[in-house]
C-alpha atoms as a PDB file:
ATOM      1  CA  UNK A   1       0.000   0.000   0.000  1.00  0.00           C
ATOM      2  CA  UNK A   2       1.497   3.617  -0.662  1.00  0.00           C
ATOM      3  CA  UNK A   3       1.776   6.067   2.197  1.00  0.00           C
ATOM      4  CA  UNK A   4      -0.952   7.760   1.345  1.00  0.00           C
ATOM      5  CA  UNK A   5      -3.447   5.295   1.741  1.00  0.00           C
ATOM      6  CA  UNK A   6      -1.859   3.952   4.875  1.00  0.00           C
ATOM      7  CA  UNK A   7      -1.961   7.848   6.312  1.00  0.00           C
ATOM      8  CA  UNK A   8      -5.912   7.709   5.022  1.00  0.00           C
ATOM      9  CA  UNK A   9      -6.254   4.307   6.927  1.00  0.00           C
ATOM     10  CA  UNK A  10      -4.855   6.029   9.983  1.00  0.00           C
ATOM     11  CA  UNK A  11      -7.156   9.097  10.086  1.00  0.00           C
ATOM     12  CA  UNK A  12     -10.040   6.730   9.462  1.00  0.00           C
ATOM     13  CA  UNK A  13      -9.435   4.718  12.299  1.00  0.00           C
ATOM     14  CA  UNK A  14      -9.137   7.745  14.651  1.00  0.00           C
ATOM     15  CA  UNK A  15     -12.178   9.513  13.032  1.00  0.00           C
ATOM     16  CA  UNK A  16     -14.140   5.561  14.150  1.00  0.00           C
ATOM     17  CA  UNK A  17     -12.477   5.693  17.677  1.00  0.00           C
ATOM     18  CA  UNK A  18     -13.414   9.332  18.149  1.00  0.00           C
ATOM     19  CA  UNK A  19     -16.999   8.760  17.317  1.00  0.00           C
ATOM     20  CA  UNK A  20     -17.197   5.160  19.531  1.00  0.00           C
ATOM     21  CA  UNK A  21     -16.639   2.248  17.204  1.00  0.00           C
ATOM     22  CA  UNK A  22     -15.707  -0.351  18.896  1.00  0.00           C
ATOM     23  CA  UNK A  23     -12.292  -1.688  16.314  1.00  0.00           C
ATOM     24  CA  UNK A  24     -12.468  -5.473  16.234  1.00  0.00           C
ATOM     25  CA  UNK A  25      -9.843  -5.869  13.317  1.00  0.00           C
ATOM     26  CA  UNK A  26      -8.034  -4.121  10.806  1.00  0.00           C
ATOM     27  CA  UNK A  27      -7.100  -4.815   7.466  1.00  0.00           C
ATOM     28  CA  UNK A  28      -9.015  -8.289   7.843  1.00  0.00           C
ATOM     29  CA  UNK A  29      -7.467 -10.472   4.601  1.00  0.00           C
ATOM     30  CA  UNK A  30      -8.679 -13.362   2.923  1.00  0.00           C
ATOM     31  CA  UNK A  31      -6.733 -13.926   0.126  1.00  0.00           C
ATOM     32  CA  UNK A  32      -9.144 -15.298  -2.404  1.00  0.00           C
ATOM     33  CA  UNK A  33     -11.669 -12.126  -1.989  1.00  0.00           C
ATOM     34  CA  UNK A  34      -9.036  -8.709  -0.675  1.00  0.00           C
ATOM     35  CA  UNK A  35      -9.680  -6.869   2.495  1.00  0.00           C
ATOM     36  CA  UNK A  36     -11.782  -5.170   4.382  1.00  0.00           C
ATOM     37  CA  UNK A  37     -10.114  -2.428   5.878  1.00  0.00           C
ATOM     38  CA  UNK A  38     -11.419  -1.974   9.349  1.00  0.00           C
ATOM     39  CA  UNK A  39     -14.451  -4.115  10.776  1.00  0.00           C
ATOM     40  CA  UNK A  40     -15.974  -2.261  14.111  1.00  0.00           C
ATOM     41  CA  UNK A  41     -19.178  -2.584  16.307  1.00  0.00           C
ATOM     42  CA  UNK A  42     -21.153   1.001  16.394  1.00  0.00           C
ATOM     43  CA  UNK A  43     -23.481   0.205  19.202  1.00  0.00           C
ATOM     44  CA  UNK A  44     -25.025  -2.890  18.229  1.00  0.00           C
ATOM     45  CA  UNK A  45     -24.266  -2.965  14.667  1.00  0.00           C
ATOM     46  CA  UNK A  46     -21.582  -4.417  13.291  1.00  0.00           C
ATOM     47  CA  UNK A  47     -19.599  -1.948  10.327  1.00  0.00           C
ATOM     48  CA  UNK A  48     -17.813  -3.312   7.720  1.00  0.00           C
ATOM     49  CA  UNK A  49     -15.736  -0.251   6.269  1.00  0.00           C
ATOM     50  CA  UNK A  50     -13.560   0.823   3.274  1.00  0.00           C
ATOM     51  CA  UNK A  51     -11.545   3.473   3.366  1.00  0.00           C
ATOM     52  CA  UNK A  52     -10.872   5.366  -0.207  1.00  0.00           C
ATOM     53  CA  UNK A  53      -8.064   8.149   0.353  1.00  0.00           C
ATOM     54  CA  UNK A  54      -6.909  10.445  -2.877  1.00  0.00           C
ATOM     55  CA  UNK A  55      -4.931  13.428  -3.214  1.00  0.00           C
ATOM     56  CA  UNK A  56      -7.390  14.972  -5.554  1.00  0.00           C
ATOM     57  CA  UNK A  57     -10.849  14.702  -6.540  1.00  0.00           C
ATOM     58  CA  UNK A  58     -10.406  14.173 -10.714  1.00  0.00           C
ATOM     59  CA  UNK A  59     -11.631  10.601 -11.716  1.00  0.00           C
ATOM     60  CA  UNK A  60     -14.978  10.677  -9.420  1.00  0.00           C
ATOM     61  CA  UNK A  61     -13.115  11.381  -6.440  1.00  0.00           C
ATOM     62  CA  UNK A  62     -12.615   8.265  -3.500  1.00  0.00           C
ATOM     63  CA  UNK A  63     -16.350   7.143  -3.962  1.00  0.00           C
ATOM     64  CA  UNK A  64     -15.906   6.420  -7.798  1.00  0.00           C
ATOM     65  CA  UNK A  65     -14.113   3.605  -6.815  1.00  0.00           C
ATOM     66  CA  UNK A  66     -16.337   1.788  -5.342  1.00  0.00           C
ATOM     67  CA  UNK A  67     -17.554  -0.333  -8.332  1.00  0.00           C
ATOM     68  CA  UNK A  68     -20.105  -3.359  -8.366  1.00  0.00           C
ATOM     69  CA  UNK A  69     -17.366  -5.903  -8.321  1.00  0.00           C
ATOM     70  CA  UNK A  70     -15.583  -3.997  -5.072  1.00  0.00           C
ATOM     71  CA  UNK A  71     -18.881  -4.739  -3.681  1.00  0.00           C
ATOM     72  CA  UNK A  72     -19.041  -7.857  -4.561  1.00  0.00           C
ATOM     73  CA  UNK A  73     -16.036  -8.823  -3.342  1.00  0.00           C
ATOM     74  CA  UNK A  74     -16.399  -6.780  -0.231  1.00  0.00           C
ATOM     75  CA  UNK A  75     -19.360  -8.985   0.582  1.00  0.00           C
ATOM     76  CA  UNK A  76     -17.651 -11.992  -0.099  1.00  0.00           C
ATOM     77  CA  UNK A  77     -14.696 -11.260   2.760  1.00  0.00           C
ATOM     78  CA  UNK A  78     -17.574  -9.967   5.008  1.00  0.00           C
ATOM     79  CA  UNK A  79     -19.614 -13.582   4.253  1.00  0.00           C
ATOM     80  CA  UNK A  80     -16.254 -15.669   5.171  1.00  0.00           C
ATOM     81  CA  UNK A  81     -15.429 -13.236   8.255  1.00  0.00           C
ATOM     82  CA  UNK A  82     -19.221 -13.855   9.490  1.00  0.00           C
ATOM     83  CA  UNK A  83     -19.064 -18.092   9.216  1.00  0.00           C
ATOM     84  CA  UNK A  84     -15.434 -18.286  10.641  1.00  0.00           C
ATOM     85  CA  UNK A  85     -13.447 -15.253  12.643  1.00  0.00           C
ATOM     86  CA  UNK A  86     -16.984 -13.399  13.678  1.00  0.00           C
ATOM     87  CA  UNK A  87     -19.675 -16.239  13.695  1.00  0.00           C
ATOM     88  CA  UNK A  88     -20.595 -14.460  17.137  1.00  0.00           C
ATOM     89  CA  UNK A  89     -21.614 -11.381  14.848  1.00  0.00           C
ATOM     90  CA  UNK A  90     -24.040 -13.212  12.494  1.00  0.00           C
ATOM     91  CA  UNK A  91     -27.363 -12.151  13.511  1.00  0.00           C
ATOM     92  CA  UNK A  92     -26.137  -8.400  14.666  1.00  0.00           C
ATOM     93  CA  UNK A  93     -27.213  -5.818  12.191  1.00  0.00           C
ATOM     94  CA  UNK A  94     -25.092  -4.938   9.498  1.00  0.00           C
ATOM     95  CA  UNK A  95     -23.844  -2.486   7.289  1.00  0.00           C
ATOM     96  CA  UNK A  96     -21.066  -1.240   4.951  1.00  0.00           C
ATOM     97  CA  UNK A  97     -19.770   2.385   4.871  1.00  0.00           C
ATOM     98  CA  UNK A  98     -16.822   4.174   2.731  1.00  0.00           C
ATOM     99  CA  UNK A  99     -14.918   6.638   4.840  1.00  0.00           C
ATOM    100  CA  UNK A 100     -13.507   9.142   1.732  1.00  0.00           C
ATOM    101  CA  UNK A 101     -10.711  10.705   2.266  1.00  0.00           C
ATOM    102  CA  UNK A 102      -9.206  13.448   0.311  1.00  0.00           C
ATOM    103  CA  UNK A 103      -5.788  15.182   1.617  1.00  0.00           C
ATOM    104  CA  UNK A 104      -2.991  17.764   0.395  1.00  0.00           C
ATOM    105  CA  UNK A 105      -0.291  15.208  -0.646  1.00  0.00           C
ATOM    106  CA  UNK A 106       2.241  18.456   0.561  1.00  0.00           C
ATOM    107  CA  UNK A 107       0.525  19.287   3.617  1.00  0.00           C
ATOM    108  CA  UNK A 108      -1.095  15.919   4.681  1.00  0.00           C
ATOM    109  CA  UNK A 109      -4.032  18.165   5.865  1.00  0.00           C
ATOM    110  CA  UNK A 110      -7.334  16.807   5.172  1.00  0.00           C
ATOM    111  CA  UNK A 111      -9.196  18.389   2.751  1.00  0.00           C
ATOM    112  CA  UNK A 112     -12.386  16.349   3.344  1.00  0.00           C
ATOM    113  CA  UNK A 113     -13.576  13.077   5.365  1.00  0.00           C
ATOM    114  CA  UNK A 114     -17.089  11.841   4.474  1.00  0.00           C
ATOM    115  CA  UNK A 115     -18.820   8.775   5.838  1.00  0.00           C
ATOM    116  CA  UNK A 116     -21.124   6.835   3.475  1.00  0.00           C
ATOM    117  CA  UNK A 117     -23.215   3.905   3.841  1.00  0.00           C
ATOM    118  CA  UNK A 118     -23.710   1.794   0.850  1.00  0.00           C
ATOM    119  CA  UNK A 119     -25.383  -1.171   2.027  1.00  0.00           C
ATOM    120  CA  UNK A 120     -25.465  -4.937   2.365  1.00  0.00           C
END
């Protein structure tokens, strides 16, 4: 991963902490399906999120990114985690959100951090 989307993972998880996600795991990987970046309880749902960090907004900005297939994949790794690691989790609410991130690549300020929910 380049340093800018490990930076974008960073302020992601903080922004979750700061708002009282409980983290559970972190770049959870199965190899056959990819990653989901952080998996966290928000009360008694359980959040599966991606996290989308650019330096600009050309191309559709962090959101554009989140094609069909993504999702399909996405649900895939969230499907394995939910009949092996987090079988405890199965019958809790669910839901995926996109944290976008887009920073000053000079800076490292951020320029905007959005939270999205796009289902399951």
């Amino acid at each position: 991963m380049n340093p800018i989307g490990i930076y974008g993972e960073e302020l992601a998880h903080k922004y979750l902490v700061s708002r009282s996600y409980k983290i559970l795991f972190r770049n959870y990987a199965k190899p056959r399906w990819g990653e989901i970046d952080v998996i966290a309880l928000d009360g008694d749902e359980i959040v599966f999120v991606e996290v989308k960090t650019r330096t600009q907004r050309g191309f559709g900005g962090p959101l554009a990114s989140i094609t069909p297939h993504k999702l399909n994949s996405l649900n895939q790794s969230i499907n394995y985690f939910l009949t092996h690691e987090g079988n405890i989790y199965i019958d809790y609410p669910k839901r995926i959100d996109v944290i976008a991130i887009i920073i000053d690549k000079n800076t490292k300020k951020i320029d905007s951090l959005e939270q999205f929910t796009v289902g399951i």
